[in-house]
Every structure is written in C-alpha cells, then in structure tokens.
PDB file of N, CA and C in Angstrom:
ATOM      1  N   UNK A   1      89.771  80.890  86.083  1.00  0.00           N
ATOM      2  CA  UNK A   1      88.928  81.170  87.234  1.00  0.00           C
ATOM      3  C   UNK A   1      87.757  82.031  86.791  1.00  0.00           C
ATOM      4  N   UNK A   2      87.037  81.467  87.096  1.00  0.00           N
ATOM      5  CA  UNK A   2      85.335  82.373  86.788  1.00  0.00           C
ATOM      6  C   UNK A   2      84.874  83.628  87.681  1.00  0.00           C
ATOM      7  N   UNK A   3      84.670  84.469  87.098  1.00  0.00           N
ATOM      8  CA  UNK A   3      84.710  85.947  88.067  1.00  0.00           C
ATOM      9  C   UNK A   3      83.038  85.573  88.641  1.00  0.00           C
ATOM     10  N   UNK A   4      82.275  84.573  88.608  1.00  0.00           N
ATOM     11  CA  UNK A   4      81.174  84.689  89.223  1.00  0.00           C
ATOM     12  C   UNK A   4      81.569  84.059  90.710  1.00  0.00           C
ATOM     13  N   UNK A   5      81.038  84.492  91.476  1.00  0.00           N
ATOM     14  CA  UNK A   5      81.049  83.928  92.505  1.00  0.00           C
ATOM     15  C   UNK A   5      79.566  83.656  93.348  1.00  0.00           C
ATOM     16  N   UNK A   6      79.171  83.192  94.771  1.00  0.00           N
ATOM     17  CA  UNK A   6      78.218  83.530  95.400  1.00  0.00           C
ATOM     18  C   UNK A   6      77.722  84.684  95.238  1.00  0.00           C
ATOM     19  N   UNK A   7      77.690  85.752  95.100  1.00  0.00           N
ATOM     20  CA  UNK A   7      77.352  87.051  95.379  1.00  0.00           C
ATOM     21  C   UNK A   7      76.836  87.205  94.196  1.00  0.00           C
ATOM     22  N   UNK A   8      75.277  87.891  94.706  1.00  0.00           N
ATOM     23  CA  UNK A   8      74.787  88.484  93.531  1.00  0.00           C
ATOM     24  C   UNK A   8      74.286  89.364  94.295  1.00  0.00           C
ATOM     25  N   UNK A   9      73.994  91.125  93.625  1.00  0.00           N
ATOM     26  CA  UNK A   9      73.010  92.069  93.984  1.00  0.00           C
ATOM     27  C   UNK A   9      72.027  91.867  93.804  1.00  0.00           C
ATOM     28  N   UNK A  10      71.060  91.831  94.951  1.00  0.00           N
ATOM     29  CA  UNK A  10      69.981  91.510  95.019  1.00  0.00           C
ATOM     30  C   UNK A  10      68.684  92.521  94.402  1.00  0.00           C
ATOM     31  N   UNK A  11      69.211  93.667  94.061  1.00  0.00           N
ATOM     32  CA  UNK A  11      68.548  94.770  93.271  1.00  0.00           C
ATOM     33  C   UNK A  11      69.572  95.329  91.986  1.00  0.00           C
ATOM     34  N   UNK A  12      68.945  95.345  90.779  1.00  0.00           N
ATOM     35  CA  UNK A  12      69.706  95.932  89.718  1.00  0.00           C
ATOM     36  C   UNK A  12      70.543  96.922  89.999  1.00  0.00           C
ATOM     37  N   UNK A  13      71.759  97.195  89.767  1.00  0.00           N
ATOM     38  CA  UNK A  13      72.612  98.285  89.550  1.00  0.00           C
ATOM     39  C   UNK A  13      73.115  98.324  90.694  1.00  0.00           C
ATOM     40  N   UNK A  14      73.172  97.992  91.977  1.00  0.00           N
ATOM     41  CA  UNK A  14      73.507  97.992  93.134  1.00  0.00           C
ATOM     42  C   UNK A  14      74.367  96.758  93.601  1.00  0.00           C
ATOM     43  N   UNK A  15      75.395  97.041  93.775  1.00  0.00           N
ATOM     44  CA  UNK A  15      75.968  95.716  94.967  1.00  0.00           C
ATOM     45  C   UNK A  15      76.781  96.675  96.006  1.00  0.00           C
ATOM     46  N   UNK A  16      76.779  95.622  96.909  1.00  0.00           N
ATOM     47  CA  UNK A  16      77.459  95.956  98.207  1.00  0.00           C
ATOM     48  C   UNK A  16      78.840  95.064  98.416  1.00  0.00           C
ATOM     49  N   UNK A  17      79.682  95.973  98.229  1.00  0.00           N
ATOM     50  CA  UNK A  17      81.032  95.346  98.301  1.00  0.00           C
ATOM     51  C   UNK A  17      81.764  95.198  99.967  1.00  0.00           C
ATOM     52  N   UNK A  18      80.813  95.749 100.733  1.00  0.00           N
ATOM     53  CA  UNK A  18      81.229  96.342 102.030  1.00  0.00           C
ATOM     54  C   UNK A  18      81.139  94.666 102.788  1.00  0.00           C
ATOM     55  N   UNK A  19      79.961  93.691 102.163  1.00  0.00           N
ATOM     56  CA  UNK A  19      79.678  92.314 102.649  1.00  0.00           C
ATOM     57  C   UNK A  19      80.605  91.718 102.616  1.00  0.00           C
ATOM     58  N   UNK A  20      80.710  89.956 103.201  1.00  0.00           N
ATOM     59  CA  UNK A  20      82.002  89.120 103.088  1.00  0.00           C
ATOM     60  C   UNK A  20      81.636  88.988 101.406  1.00  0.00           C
ATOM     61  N   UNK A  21      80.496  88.601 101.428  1.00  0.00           N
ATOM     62  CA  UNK A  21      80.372  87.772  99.612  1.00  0.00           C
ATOM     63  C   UNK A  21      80.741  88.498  99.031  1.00  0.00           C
ATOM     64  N   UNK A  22      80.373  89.950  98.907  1.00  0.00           N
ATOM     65  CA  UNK A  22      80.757  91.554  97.899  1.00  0.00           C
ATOM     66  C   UNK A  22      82.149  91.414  97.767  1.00  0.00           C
ATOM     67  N   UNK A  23      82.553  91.681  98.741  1.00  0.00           N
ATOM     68  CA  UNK A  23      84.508  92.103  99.223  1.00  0.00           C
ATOM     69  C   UNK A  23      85.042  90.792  98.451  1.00  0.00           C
ATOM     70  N   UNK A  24      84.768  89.655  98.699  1.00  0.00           N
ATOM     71  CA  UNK A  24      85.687  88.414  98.494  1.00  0.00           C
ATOM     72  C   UNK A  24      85.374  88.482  96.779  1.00  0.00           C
ATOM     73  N   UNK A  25      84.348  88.930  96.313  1.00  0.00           N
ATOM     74  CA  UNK A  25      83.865  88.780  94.881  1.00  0.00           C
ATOM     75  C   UNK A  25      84.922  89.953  94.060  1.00  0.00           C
ATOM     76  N   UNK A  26      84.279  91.144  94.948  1.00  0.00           N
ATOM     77  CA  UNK A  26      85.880  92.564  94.613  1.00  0.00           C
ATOM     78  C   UNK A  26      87.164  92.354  94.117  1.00  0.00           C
ATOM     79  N   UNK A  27      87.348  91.048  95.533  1.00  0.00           N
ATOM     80  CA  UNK A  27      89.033  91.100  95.760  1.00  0.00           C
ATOM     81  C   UNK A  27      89.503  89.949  94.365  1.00  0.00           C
ATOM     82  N   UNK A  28      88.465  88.922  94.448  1.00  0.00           N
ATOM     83  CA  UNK A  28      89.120  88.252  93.378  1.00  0.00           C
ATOM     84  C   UNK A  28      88.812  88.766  91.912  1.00  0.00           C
ATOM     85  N   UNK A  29      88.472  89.849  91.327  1.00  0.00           N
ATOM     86  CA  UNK A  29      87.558  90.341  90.846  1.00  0.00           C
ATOM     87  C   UNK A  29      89.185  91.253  90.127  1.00  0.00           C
ATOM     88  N   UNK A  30      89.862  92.208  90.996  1.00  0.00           N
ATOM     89  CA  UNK A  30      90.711  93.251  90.741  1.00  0.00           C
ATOM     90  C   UNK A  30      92.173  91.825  90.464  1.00  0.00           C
ATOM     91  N   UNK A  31      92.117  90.750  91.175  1.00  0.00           N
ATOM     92  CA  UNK A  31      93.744  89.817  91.247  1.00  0.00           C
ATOM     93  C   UNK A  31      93.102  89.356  89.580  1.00  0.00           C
ATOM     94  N   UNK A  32      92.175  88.897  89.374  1.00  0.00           N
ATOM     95  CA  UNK A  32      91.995  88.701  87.955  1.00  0.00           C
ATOM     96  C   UNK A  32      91.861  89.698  86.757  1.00  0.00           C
ATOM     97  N   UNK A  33      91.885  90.829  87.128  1.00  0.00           N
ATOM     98  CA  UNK A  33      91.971  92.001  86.197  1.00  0.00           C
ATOM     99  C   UNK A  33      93.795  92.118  85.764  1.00  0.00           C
ATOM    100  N   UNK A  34      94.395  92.161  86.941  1.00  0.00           N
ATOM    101  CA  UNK A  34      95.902  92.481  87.326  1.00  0.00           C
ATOM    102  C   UNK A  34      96.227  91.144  86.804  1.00  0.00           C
ATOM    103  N   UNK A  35      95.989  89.808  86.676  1.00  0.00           N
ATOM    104  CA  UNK A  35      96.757  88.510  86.613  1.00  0.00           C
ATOM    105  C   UNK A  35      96.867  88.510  85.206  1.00  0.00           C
ATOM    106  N   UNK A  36      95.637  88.393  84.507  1.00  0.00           N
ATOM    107  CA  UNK A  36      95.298  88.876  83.025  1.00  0.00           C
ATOM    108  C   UNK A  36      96.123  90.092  81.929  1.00  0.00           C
ATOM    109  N   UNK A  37      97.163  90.625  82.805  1.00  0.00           N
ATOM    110  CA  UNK A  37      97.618  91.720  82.140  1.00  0.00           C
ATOM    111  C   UNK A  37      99.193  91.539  82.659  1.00  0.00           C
ATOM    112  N   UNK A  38      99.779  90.451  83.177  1.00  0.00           N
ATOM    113  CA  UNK A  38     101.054  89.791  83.906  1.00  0.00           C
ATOM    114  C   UNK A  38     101.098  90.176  85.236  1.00  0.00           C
ATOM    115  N   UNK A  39     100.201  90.602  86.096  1.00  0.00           N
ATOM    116  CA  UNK A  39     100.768  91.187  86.980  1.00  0.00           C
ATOM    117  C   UNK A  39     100.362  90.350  88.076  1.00  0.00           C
ATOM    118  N   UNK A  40     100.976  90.208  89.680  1.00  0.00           N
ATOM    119  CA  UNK A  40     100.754  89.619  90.729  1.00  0.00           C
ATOM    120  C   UNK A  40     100.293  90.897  91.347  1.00  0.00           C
ATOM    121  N   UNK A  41      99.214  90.867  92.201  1.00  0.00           N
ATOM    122  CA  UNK A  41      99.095  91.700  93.159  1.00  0.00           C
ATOM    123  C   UNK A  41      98.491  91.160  94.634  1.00  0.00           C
ATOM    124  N   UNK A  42      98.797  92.075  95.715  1.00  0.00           N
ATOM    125  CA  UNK A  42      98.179  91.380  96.534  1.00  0.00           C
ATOM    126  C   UNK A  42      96.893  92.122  96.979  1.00  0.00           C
ATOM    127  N   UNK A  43      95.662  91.323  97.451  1.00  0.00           N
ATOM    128  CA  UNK A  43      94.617  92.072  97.752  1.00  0.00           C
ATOM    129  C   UNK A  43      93.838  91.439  99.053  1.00  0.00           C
ATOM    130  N   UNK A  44      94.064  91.652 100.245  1.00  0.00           N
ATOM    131  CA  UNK A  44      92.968  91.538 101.206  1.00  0.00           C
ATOM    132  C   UNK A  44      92.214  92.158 101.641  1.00  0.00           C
ATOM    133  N   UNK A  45      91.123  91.278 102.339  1.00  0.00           N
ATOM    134  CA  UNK A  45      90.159  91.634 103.008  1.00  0.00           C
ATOM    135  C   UNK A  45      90.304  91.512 104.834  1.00  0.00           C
ATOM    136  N   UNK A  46      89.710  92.831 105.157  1.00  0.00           N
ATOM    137  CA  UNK A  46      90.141  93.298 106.442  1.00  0.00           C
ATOM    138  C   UNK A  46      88.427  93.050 107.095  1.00  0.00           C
ATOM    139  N   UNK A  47      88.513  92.722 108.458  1.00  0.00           N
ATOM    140  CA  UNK A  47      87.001  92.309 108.703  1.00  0.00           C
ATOM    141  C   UNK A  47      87.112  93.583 109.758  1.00  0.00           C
ATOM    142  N   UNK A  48      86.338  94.449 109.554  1.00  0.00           N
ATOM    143  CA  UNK A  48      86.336  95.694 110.201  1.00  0.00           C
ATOM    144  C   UNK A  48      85.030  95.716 111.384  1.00  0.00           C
ATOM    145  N   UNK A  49      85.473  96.218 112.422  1.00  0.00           N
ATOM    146  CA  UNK A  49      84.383  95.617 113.921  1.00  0.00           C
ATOM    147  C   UNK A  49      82.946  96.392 113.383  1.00  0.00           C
ATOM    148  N   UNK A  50      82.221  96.029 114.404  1.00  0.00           N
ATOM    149  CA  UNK A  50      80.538  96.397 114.126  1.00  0.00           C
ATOM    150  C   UNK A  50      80.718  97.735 114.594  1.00  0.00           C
ATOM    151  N   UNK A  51      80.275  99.132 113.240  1.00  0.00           N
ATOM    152  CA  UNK A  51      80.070 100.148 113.607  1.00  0.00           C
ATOM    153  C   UNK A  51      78.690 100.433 113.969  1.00  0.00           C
ATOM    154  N   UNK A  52      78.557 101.389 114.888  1.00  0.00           N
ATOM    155  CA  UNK A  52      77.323 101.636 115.277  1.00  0.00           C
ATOM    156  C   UNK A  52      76.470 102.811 114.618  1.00  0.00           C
ATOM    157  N   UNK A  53      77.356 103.436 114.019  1.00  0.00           N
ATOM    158  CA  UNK A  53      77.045 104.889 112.701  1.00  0.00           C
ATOM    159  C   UNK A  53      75.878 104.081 111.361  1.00  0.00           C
ATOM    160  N   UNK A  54      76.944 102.887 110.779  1.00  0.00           N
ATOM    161  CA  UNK A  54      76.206 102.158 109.970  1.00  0.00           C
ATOM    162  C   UNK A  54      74.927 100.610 110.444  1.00  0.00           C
ATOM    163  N   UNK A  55      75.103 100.550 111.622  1.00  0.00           N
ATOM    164  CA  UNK A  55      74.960  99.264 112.403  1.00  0.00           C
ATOM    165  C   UNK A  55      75.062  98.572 111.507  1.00  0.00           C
ATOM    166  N   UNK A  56      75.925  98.247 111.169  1.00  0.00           N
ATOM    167  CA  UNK A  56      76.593  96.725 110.909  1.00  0.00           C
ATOM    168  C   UNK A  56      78.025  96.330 111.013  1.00  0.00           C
ATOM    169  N   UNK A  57      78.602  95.036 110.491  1.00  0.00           N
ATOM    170  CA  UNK A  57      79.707  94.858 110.178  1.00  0.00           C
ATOM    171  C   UNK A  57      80.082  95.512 108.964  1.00  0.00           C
ATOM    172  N   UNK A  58      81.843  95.401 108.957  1.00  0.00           N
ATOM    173  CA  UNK A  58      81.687  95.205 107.458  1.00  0.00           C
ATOM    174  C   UNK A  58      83.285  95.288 106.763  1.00  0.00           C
ATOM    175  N   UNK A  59      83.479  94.513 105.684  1.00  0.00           N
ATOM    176  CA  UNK A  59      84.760  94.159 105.698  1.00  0.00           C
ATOM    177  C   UNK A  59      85.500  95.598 104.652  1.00  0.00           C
ATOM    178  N   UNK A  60      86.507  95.472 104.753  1.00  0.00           N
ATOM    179  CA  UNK A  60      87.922  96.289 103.451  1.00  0.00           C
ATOM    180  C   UNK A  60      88.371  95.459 102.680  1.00  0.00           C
ATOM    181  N   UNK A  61      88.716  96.511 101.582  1.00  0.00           N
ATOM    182  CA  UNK A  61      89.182  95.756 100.404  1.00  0.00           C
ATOM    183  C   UNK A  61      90.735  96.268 100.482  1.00  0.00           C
ATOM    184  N   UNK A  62      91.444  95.987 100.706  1.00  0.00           N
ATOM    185  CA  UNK A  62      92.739  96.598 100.771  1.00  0.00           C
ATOM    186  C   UNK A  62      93.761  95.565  99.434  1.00  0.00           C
ATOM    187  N   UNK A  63      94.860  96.450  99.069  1.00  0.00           N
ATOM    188  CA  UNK A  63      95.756  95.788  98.064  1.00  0.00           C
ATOM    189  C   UNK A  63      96.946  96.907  98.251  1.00  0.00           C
ATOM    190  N   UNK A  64      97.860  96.123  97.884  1.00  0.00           N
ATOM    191  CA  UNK A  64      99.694  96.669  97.903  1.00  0.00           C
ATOM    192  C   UNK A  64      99.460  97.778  96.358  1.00  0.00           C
ATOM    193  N   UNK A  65      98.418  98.090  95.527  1.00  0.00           N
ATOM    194  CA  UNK A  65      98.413  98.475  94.659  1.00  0.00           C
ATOM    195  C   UNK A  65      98.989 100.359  95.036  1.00  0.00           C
ATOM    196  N   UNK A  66      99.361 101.011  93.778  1.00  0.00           N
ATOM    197  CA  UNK A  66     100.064 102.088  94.320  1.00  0.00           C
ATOM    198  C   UNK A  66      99.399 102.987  93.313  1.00  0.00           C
ATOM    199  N   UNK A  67      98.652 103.823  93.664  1.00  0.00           N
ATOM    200  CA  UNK A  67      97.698 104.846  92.837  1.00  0.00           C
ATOM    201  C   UNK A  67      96.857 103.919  92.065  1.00  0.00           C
ATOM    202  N   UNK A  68      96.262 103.200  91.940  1.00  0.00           N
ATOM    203  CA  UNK A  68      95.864 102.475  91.440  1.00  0.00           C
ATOM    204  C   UNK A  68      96.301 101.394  90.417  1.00  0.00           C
ATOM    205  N   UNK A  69      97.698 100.984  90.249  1.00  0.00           N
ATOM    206  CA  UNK A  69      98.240 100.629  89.854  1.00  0.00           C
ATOM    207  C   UNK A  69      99.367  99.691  90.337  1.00  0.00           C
ATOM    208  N   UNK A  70     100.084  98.501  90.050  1.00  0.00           N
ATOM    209  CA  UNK A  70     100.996  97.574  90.250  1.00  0.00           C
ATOM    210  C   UNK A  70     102.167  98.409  90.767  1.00  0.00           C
ATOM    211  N   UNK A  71     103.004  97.853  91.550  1.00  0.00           N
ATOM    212  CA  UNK A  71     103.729  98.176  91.729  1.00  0.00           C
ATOM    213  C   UNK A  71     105.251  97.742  91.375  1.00  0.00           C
ATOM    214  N   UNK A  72     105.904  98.933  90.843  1.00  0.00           N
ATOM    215  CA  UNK A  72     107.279  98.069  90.060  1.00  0.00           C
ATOM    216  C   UNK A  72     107.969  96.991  90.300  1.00  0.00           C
ATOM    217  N   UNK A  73     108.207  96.267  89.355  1.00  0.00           N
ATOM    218  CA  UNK A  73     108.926  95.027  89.957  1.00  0.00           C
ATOM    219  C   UNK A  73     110.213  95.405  90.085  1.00  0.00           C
ATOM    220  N   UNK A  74     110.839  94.551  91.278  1.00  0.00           N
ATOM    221  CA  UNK A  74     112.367  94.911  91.317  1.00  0.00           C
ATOM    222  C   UNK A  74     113.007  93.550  91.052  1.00  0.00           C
ATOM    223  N   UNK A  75     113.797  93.634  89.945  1.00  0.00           N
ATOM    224  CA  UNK A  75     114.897  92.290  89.443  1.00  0.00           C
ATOM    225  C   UNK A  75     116.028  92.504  89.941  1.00  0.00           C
ATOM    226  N   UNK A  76     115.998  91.658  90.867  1.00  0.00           N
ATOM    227  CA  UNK A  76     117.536  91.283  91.765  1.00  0.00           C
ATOM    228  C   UNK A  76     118.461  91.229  91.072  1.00  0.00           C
TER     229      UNK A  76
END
C-alpha cells in the first residue's frame, strides 16, 4: 500500500491533519507504520461537529494504541 494518498499540503512544511483527506492520510499513515513492524492496530476517524471557536469542521484521529504504543497481545 502506497502511503501517498489524495492529500497534499498545499504550502511547504504544513499539513492539516484536522481535514477528511489529512486524517484519512494520518490514519493510514500510523496502520502502515504499526503493520510494517507485525503489529495490527486499530485507528479511526471521528467526524467531529462544526465548531464555532475554529469555524469549521473537523475530523479525530483516534486508535486503541496505549501510550503510544500497541497494545499487548493476549494468546488464548
């Protein structure tokens, strides 16, 4: 799987992960970091309502990850 996706920052050094394209680019972005090293993880994206602080939408990156890290496997 190719870590490029739709999403590109439209100014050097900057992206916005907070977008659908950003977040979905993130999320598959961290499952291919974690897949690459044996691990399954899970990672969604949460579509968070229109704040009026930032006026906009804007989504979460959420994952079962635990300090930043996988979480132990348990063998039945």
């Amino acid at each position: 799987m190719s870590l490029d996706t739709e999403y590109r920052a439209e100014r050097m050094g900057e992206a916005d992960y907070t977008c659908q394209a950003g977040a979905a680019e993130l999320k598959a972005r961290i499952e291919a970091y974690w897949r690459a090293r044996g691990h399954d993880v899970q990672v969604m994206l949460i579509e968070a309502p229109f704040t009026q602080a930032i006026r906009a939408a804007r989504y979460d990156v959420r994952s079962e990850l635990l300090n930043g890290l996988p979480r132990p496997r348990r063998d039945a």
